[in-house]
Protein backbone atom coordinates (compact mmCIF):
# COMPACT_ATOMS: atom_id res chain seq x y z
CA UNK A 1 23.13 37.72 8.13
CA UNK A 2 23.90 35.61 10.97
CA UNK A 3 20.45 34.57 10.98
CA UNK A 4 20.12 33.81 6.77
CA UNK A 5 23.00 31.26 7.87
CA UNK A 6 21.24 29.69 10.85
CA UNK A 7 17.74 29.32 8.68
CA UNK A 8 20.02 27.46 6.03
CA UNK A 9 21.98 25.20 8.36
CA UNK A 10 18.67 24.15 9.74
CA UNK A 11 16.61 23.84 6.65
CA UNK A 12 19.78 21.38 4.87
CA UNK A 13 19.22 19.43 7.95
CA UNK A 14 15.77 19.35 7.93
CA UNK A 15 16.22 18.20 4.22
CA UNK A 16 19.08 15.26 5.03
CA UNK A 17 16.54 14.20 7.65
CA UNK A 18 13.30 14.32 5.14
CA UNK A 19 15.18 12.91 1.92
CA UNK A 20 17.77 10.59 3.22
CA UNK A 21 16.47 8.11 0.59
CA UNK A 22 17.15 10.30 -2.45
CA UNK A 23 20.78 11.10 -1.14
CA UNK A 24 24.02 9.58 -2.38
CA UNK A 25 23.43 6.44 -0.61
CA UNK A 26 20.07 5.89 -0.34
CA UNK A 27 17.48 3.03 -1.28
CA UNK A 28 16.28 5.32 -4.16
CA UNK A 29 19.55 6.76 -5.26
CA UNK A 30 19.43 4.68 -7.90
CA UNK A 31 15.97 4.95 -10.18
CA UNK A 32 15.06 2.58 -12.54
CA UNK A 33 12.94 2.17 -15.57
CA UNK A 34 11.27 -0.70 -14.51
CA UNK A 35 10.94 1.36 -10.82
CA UNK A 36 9.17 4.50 -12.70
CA UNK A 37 6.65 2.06 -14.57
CA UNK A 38 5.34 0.27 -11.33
CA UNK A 39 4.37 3.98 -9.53
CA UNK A 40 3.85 5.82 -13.06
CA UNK A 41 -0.05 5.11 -12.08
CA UNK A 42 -0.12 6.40 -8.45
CA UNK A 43 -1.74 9.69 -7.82
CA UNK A 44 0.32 12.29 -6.33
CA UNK A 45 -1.76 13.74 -4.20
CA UNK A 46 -4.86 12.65 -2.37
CA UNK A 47 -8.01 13.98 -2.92
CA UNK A 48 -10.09 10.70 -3.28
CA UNK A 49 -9.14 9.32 -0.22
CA UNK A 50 -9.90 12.99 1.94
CA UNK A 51 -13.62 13.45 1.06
CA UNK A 52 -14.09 9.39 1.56
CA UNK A 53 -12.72 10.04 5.28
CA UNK A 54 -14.73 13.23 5.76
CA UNK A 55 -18.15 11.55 4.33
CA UNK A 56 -17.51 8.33 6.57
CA UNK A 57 -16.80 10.44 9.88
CA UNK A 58 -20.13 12.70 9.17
CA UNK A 59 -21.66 9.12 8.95
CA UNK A 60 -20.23 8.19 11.78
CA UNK A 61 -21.63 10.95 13.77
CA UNK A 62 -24.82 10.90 12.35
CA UNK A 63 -25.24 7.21 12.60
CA UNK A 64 -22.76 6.13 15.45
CA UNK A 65 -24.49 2.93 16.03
CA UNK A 66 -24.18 1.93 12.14
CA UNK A 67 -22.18 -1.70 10.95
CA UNK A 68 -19.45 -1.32 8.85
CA UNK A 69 -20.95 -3.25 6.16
CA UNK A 70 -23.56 -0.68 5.48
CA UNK A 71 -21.37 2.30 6.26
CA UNK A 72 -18.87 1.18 3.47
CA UNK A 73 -21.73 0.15 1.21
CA UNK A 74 -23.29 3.90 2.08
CA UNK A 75 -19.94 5.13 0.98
CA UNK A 76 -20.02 3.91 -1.68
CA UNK A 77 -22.90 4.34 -3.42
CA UNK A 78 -22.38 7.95 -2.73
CA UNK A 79 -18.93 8.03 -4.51
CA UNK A 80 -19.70 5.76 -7.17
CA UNK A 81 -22.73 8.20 -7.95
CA UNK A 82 -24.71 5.00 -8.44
CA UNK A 83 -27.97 7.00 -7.73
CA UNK A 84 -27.50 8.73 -11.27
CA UNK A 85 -25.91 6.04 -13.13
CA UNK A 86 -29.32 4.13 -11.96
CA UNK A 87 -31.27 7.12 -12.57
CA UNK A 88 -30.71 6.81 -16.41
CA UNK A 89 -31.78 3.46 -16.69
CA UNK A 90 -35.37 2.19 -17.71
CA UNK A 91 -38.23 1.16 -15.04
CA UNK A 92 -38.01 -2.09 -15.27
CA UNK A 93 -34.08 -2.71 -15.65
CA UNK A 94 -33.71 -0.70 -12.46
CA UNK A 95 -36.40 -3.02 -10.87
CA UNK A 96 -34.05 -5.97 -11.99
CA UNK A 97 -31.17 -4.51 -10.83
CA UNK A 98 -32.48 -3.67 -7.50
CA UNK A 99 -34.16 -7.25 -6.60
CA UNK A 100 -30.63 -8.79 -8.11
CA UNK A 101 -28.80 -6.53 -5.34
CA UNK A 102 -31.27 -7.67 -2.45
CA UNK A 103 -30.55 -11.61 -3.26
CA UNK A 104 -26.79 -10.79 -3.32
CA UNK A 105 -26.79 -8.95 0.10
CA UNK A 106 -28.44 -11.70 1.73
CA UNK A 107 -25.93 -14.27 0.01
CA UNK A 108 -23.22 -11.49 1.56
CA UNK A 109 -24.54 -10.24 4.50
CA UNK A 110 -24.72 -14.45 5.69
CA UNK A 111 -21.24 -14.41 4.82
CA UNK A 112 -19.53 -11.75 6.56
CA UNK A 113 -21.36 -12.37 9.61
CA UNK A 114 -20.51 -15.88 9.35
CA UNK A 115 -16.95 -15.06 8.97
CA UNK A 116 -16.87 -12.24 11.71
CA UNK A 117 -18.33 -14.65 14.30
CA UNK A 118 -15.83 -17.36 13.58
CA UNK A 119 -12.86 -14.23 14.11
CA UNK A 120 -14.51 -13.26 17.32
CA UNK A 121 -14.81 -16.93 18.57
CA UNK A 122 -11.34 -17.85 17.74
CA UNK A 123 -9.80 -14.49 19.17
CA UNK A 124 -12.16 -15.65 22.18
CA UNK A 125 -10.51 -18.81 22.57
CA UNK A 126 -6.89 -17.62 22.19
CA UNK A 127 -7.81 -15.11 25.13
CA UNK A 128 -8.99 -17.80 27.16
CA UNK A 129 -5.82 -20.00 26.19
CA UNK A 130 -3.44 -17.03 26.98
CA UNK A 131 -5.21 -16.56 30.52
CA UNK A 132 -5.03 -20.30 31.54
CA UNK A 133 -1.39 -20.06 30.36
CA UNK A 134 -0.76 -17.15 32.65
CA UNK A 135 -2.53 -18.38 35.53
CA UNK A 136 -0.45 -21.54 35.82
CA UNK A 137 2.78 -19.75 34.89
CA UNK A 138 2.02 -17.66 38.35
């Protein structure tokens, strides 16, 4: 018996500590409508997002040395099932399609390693500002 009451005392603890936002007093005590409507949409649990991590760290392992550019692109195409949905279509649509994708990944590919060499340079200089800065401090 004495143990029943322990197991409950420590269990409506457990509870006040896991759902102080739902109690008298807390941010979502009070529900609305218009609240409901905004997260009427969100999934409740998470199965997309599990066999997305579990695909990308078998890539990783596989391909450690891979950019994240192609990774995310590899993930995707597997998820999207692109390889049927461009399976169905006609010889020379998929030829279109294809040689459309190439000029585009060029176009992007320029792009984000444009804009991923201008990140590293300016993190570069702040490093270099923040050492002069504590070398003359000392």
């Amino acid at each position: 018996m004495i143990y029943m009451q322990v197991a409950l005392q420590a269990l409506a603890e457990l509870s006040r500590k896991l759902y102080v936002d739902h109690l008298p007093g807390g941010q979502w005590k009070h529900f609305t409508d218009e609240m409901k409507g905004k997260v009427s949409g969100t999934q409740k649990h998470n199965t997309f997002a599990e066999p997305a991590f579990i695909y990308l760290d078998q890539l990783l392992r596989k391909k450690p040395n891979v950019p994240v550019l192609a990774s995310e692109a590899y993930l995707m195409f597997s998820a999207n099932r692109t390889h049927t949905w461009l399976h169905e279509k006609d010889e020379h649509l998929k030829k279109h399609l294809i040689e459309r994708q190439c000029v585009m990944l060029k176009e992007y590919d320029l792009t984000f390693s444009e804009g991923n060499h201008k990140n590293h340079e300016r993190k570069h200089k702040e490093a270099v500002a923040l050492s002069i800065e504590k070398n003359e401090g000392s």
